[in-house]
C-alpha atoms as a PDB file:
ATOM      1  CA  UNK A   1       0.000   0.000   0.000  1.00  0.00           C
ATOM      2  CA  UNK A   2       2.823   2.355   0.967  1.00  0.00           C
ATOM      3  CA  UNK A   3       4.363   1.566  -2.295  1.00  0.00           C
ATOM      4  CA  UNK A   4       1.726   2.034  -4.391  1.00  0.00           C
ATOM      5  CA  UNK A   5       0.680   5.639  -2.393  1.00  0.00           C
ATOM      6  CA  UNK A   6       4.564   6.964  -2.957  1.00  0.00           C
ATOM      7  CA  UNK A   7       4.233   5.911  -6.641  1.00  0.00           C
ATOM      8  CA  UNK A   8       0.672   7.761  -7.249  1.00  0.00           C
ATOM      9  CA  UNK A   9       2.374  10.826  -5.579  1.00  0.00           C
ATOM     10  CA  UNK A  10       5.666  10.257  -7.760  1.00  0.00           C
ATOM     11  CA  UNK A  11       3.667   9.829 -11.162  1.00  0.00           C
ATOM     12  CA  UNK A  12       1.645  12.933 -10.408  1.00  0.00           C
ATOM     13  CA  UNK A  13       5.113  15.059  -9.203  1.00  0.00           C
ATOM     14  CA  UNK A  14       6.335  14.018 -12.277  1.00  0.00           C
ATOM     15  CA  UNK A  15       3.420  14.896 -14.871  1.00  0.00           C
ATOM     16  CA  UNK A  16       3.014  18.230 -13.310  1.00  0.00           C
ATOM     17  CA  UNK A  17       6.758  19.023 -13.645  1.00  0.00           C
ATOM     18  CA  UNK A  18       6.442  17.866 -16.961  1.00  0.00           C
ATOM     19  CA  UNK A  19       3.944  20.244 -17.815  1.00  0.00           C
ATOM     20  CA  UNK A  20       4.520  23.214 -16.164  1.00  0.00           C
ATOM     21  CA  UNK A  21       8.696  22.840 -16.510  1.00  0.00           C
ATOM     22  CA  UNK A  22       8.364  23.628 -12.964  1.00  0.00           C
ATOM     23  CA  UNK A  23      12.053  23.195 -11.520  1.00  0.00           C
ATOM     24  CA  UNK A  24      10.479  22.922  -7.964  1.00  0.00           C
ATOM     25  CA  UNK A  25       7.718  20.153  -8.915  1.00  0.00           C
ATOM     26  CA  UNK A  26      10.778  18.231 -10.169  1.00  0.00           C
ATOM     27  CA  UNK A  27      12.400  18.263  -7.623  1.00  0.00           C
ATOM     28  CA  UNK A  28      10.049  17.124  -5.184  1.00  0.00           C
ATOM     29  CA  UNK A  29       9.264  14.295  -7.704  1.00  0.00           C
ATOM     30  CA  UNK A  30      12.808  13.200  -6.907  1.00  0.00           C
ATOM     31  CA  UNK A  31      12.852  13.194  -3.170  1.00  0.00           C
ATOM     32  CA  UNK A  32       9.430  11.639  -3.161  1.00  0.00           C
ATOM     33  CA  UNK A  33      11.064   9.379  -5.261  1.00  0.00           C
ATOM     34  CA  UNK A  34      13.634   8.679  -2.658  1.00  0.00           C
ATOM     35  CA  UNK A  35      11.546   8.586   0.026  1.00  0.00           C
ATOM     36  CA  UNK A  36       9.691   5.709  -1.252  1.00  0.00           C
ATOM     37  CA  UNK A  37      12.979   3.783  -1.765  1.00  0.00           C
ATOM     38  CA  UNK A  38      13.697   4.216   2.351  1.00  0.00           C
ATOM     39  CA  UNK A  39      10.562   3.111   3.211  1.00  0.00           C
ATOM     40  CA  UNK A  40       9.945   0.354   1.224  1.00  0.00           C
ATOM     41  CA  UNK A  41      13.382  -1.041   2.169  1.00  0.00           C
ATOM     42  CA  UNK A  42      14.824   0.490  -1.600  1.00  0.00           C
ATOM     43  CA  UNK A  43      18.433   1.138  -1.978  1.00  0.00           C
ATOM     44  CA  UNK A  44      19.772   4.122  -0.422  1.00  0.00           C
ATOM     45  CA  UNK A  45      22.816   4.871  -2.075  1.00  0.00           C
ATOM     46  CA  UNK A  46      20.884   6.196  -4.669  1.00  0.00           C
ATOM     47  CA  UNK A  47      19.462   8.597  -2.949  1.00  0.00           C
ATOM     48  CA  UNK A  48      22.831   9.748  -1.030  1.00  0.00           C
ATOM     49  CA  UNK A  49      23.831  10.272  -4.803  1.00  0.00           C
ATOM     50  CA  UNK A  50      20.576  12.352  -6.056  1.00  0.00           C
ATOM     51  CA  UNK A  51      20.674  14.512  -2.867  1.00  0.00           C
ATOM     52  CA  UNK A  52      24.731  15.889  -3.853  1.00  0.00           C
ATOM     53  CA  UNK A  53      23.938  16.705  -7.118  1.00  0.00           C
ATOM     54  CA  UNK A  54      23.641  20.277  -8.263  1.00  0.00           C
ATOM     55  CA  UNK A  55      20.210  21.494  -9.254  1.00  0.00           C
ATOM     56  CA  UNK A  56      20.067  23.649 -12.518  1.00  0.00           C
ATOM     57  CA  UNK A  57      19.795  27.185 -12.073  1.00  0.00           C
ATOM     58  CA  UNK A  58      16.852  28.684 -13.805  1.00  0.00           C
ATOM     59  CA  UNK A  59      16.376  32.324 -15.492  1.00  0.00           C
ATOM     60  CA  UNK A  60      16.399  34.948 -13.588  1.00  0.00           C
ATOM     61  CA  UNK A  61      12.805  36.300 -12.338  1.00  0.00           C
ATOM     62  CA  UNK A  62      11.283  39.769 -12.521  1.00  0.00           C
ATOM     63  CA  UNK A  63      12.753  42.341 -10.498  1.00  0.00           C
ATOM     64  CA  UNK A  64      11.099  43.117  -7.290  1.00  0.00           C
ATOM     65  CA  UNK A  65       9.507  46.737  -5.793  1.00  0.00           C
ATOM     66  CA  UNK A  66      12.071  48.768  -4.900  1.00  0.00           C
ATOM     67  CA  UNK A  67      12.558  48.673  -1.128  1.00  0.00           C
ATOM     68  CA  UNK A  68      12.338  51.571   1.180  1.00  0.00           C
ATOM     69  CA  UNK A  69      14.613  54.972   1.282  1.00  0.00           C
ATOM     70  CA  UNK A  70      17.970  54.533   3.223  1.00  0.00           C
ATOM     71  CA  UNK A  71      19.210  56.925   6.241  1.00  0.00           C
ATOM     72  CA  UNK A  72      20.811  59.791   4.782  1.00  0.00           C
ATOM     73  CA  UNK A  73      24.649  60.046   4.741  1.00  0.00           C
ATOM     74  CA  UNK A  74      26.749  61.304   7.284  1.00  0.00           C
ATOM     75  CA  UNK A  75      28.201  64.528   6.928  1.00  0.00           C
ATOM     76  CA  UNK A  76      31.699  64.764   7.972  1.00  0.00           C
ATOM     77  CA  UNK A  77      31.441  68.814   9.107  1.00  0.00           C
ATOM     78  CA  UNK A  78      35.383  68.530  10.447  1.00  0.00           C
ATOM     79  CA  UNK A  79      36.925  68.092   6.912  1.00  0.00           C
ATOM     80  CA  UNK A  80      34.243  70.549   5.061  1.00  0.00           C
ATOM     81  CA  UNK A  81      35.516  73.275   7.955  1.00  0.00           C
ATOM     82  CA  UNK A  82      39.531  72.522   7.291  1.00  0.00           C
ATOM     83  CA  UNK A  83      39.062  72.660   3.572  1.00  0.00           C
ATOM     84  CA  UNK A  84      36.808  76.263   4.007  1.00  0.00           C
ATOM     85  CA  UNK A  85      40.012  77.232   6.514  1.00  0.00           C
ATOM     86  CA  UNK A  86      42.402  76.601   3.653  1.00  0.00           C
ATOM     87  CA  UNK A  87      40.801  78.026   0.871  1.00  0.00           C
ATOM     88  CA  UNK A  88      40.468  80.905   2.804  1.00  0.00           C
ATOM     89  CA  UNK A  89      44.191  81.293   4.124  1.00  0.00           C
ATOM     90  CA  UNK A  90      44.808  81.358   0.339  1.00  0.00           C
ATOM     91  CA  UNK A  91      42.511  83.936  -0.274  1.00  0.00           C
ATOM     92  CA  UNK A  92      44.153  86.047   2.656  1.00  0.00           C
ATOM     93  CA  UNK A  93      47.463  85.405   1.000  1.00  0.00           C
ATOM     94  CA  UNK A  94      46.558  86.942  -2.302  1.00  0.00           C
ATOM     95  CA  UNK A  95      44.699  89.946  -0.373  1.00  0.00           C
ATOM     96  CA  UNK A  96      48.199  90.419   1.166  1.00  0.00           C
ATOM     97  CA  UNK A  97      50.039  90.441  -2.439  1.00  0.00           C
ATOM     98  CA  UNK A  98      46.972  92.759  -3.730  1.00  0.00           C
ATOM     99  CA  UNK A  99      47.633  95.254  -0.736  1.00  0.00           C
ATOM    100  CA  UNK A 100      51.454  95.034  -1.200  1.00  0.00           C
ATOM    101  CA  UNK A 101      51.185  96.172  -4.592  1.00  0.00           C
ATOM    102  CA  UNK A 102      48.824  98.709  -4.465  1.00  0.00           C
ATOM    103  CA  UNK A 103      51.071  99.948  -1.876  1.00  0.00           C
ATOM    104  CA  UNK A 104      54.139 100.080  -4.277  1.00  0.00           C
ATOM    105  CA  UNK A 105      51.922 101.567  -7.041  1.00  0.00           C
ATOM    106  CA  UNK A 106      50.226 104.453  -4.699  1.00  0.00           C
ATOM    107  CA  UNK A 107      53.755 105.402  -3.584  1.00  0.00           C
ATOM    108  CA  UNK A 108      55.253 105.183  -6.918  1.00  0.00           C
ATOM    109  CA  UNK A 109      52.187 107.120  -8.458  1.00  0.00           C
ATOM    110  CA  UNK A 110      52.577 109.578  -6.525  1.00  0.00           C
ATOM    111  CA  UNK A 111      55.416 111.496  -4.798  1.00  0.00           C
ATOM    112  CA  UNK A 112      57.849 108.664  -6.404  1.00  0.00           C
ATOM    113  CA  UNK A 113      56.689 108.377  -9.674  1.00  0.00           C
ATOM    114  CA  UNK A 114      59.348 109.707 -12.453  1.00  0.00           C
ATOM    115  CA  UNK A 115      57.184 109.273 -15.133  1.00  0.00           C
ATOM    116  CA  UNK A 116      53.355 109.065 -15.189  1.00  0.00           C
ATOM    117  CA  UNK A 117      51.764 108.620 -18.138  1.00  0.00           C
ATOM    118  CA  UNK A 118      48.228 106.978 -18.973  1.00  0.00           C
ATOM    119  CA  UNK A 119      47.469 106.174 -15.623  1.00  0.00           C
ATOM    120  CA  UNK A 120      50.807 104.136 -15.507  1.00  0.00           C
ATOM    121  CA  UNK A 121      54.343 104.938 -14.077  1.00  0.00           C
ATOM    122  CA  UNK A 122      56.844 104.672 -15.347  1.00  0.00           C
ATOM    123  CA  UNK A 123      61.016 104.509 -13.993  1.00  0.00           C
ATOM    124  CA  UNK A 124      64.260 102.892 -14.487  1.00  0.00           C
ATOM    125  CA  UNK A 125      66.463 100.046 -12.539  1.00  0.00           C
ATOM    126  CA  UNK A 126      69.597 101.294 -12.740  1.00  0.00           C
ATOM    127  CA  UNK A 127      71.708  98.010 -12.527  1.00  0.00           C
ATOM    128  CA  UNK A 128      74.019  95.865 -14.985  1.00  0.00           C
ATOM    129  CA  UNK A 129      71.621  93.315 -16.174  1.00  0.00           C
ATOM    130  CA  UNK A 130      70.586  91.044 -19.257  1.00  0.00           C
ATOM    131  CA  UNK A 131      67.272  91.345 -20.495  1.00  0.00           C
ATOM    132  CA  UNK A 132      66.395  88.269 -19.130  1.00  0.00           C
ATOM    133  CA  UNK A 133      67.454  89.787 -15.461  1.00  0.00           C
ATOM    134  CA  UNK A 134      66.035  93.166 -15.942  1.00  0.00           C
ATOM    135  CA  UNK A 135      62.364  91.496 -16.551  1.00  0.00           C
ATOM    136  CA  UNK A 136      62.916  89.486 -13.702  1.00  0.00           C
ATOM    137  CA  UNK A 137      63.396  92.727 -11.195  1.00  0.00           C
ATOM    138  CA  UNK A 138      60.793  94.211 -12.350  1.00  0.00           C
ATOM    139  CA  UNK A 139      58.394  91.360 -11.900  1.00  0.00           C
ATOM    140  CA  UNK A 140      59.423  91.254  -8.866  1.00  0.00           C
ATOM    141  CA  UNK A 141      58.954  93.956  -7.326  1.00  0.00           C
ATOM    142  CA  UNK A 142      55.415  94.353  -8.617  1.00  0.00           C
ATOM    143  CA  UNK A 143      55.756  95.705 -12.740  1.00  0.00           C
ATOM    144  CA  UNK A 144      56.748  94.721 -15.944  1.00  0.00           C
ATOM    145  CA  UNK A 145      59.150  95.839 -18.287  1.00  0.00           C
ATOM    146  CA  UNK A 146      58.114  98.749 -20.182  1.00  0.00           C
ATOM    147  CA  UNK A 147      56.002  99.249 -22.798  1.00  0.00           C
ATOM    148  CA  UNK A 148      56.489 102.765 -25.198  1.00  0.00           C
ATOM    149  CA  UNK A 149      52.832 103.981 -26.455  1.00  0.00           C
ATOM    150  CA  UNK A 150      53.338 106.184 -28.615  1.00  0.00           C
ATOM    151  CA  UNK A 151      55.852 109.579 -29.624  1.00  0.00           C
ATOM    152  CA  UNK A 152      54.869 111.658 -26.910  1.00  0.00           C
ATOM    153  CA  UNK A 153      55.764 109.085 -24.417  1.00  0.00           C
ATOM    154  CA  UNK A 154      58.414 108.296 -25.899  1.00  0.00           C
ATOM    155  CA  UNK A 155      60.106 111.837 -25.534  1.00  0.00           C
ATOM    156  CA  UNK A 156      59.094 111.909 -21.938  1.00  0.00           C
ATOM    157  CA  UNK A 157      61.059 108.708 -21.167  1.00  0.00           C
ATOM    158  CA  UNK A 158      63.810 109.913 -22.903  1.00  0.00           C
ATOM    159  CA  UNK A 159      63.698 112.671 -21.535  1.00  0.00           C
ATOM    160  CA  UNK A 160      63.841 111.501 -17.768  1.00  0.00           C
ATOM    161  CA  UNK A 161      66.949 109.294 -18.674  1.00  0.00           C
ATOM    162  CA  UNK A 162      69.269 111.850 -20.063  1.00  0.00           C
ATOM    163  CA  UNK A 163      70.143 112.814 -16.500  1.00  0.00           C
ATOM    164  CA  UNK A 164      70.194 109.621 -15.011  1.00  0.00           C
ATOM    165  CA  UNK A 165      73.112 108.243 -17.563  1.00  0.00           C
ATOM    166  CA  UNK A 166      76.380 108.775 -16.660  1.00  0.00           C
ATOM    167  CA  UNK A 167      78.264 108.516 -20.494  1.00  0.00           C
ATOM    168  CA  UNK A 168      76.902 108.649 -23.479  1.00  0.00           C
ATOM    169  CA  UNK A 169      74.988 105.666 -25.402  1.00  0.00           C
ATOM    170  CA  UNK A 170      73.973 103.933 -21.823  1.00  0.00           C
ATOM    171  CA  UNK A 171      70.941 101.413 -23.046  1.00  0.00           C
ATOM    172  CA  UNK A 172      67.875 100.001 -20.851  1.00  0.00           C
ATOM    173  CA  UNK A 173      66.024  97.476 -21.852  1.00  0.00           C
ATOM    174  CA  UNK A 174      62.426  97.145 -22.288  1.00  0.00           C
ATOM    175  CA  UNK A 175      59.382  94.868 -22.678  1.00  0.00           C
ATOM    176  CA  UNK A 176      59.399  94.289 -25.859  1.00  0.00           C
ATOM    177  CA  UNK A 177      60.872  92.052 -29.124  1.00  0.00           C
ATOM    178  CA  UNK A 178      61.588  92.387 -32.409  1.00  0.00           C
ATOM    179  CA  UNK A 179      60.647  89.262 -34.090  1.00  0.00           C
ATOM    180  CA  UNK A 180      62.481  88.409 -37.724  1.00  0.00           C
ATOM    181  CA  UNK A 181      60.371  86.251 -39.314  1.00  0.00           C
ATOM    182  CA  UNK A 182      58.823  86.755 -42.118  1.00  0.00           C
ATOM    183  CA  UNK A 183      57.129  89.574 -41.913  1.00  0.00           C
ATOM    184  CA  UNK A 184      59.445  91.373 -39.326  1.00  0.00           C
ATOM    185  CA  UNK A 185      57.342  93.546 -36.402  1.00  0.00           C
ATOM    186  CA  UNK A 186      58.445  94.834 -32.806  1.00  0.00           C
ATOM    187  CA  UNK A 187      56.466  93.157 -30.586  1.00  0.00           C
ATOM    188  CA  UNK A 188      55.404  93.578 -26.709  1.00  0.00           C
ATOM    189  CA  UNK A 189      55.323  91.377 -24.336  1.00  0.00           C
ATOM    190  CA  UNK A 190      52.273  89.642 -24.992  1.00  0.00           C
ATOM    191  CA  UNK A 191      53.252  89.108 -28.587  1.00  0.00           C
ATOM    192  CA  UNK A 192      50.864  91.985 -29.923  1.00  0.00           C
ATOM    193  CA  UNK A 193      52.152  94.575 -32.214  1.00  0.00           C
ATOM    194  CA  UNK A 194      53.929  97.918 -30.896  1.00  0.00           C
ATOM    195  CA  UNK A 195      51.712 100.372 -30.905  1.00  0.00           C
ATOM    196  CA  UNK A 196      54.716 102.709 -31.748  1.00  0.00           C
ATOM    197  CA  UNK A 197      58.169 102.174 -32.981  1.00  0.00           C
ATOM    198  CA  UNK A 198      61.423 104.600 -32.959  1.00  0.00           C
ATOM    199  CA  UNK A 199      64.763 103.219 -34.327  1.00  0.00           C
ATOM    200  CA  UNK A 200      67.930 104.625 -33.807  1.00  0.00           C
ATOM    201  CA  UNK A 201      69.981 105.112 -37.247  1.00  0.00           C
ATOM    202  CA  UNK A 202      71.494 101.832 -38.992  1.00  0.00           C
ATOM    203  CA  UNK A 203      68.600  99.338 -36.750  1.00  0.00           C
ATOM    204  CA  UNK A 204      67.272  96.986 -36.550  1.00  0.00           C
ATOM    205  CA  UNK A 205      70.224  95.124 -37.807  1.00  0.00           C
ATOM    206  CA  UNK A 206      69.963  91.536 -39.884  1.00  0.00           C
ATOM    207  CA  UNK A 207      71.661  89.714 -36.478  1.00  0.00           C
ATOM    208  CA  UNK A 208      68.849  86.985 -35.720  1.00  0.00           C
ATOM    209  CA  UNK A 209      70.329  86.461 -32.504  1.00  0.00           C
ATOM    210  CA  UNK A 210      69.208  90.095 -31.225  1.00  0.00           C
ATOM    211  CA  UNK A 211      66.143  89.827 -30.399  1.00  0.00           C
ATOM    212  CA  UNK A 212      65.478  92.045 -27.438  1.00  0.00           C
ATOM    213  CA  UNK A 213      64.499  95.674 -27.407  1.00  0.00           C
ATOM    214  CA  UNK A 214      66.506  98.439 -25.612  1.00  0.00           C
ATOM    215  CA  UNK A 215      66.578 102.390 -25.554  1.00  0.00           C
ATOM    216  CA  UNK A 216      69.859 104.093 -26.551  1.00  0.00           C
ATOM    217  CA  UNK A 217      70.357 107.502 -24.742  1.00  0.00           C
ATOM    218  CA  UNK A 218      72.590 110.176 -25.824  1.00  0.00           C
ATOM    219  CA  UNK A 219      72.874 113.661 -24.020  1.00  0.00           C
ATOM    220  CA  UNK A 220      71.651 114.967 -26.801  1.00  0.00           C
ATOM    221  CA  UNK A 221      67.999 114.045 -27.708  1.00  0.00           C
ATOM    222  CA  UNK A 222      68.179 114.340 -31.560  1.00  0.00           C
ATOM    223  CA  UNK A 223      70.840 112.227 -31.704  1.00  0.00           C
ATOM    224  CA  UNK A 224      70.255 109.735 -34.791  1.00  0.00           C
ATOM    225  CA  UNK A 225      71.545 107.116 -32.308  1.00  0.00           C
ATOM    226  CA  UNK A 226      68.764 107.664 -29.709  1.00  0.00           C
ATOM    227  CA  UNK A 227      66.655 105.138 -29.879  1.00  0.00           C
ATOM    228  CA  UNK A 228      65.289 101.895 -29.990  1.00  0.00           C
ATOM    229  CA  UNK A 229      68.232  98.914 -30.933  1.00  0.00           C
ATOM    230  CA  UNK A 230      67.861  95.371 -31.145  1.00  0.00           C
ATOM    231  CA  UNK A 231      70.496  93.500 -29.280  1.00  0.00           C
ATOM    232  CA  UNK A 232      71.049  90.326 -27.465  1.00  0.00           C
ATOM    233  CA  UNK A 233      68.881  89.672 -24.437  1.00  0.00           C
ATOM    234  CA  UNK A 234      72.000  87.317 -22.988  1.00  0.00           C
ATOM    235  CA  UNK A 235      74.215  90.353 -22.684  1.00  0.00           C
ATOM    236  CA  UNK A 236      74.652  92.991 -20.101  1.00  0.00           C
ATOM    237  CA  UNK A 237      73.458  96.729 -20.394  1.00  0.00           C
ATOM    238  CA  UNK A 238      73.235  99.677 -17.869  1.00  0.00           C
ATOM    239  CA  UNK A 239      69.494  99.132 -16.443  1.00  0.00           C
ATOM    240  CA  UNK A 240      65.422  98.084 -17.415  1.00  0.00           C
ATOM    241  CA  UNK A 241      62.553 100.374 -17.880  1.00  0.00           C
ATOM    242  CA  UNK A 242      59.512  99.236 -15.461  1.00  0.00           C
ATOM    243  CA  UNK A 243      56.124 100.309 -15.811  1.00  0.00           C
ATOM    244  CA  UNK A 244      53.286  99.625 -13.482  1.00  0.00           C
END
């Protein structure tokens, strides 16, 4: 009787999972199946072998609702407040550099300022230096090699270094190039076109290694030689012209 009961429940396990390709209705076919074979006195190695292997994995099902809304994150206020610190001990560093140089310019503008022209001032380093040097200085102490605008600007300039040379053809540099290729232009130091360009007589000259700008001075302003030259920025003259 228990046989025949087990193999009823087997045969209709088995035509279900048959139908349906239900992985779970065959797989209670087989431990039914198994069960049987224990209690009618069946072998049971069988069934120590069935019950190790691996069932086959079926396709995945649909996804499910989502589930509820996590905690929100935690906030670590300790690092936001060191990175605000430092962003603003920069910004206090650059006020400082700001201030300094406004400084500078205020007292050069005003009782210190040789030359003031355009809202800029103008006034010469007087120092052996190459043109590499001379840009430097003024850098760093808050300007930039000089620019010359135009002829009225020019004349003051040379005019204020007449009396600060101490022989005749002293040079300063300045801010700007002359660049030789093709076609040739004086250039300042942003690589824009001079607005305004005064060479002394015989230059430029057809050397492509002189390539920086410097002013000539001669006691005498008409002079043919006072002027603009080109010569080479590794090589040593009497000063720079700073703006700022």
């Amino acid at each position: 009787m228990r046989f025949s009961v087990c193999l009823l429940i087997l045969f209709c396990c088995a035509l279900l999972a048959y139908g349906q390709q239900s992985f779970q209705l065959a797989y209670l076919a087989q431990q039914v199946n198994e069960y049987c074979n224990i209690r009618e006195g069946g072998d049971t190695s069988a069934s120590q072998v069935h019950t190790t292997q691996m069932a086959r994995i079926g396709k995945a099902g649909p996804a499910g609702p989502p589930g509820p809304r996590g905690k929100p994150g935690v906030i670590n206020y300790e690092i936001i407040s060191i990175m605000i610190q430092e962003k603003f001990e920069a910004l206090e560093d650059e006020i400082s550099s700001l201030k300094t140089n406004m400084a500078l310019y205020n007292k050069l503008v005003g009782a210190l300022c040789p030359v003031k022209y355009k809202d800029r001032c103008y006034w010469v380093i007087k120092h052996s230096v190459t043109a590499i040097e001379g840009r430097m200085l003024c850098k760093i102490i808050g300007g930039e090699a000089a620019h010359i605008r135009d002829a009225t600007h020019f004349n003051m300039v040379i005019k204020y270094l007449i009396p600060v040379i101490q022989r005749e053809g002293e040079g300063f540099w300045t801010g700007m190039d002359y660049e030789r290729q093709p076609p040739a232009r004086l250039v300042l130091s942003d690589k824009t076109n001079a607005t305004y360009v005064r060479w002394a007589s015989r230059y430029p000259t057809r050397i492509s290694e002189r390539t920086a700008v410097l002013f000539k001075v001669y006691s005498n302003p008409e002079s043919r030689s006072v002027g603009m030259w080109d010569f080479y920025p590794d090589k040593v003259v009497n000063g720079i012209l700073c703006e700022i």
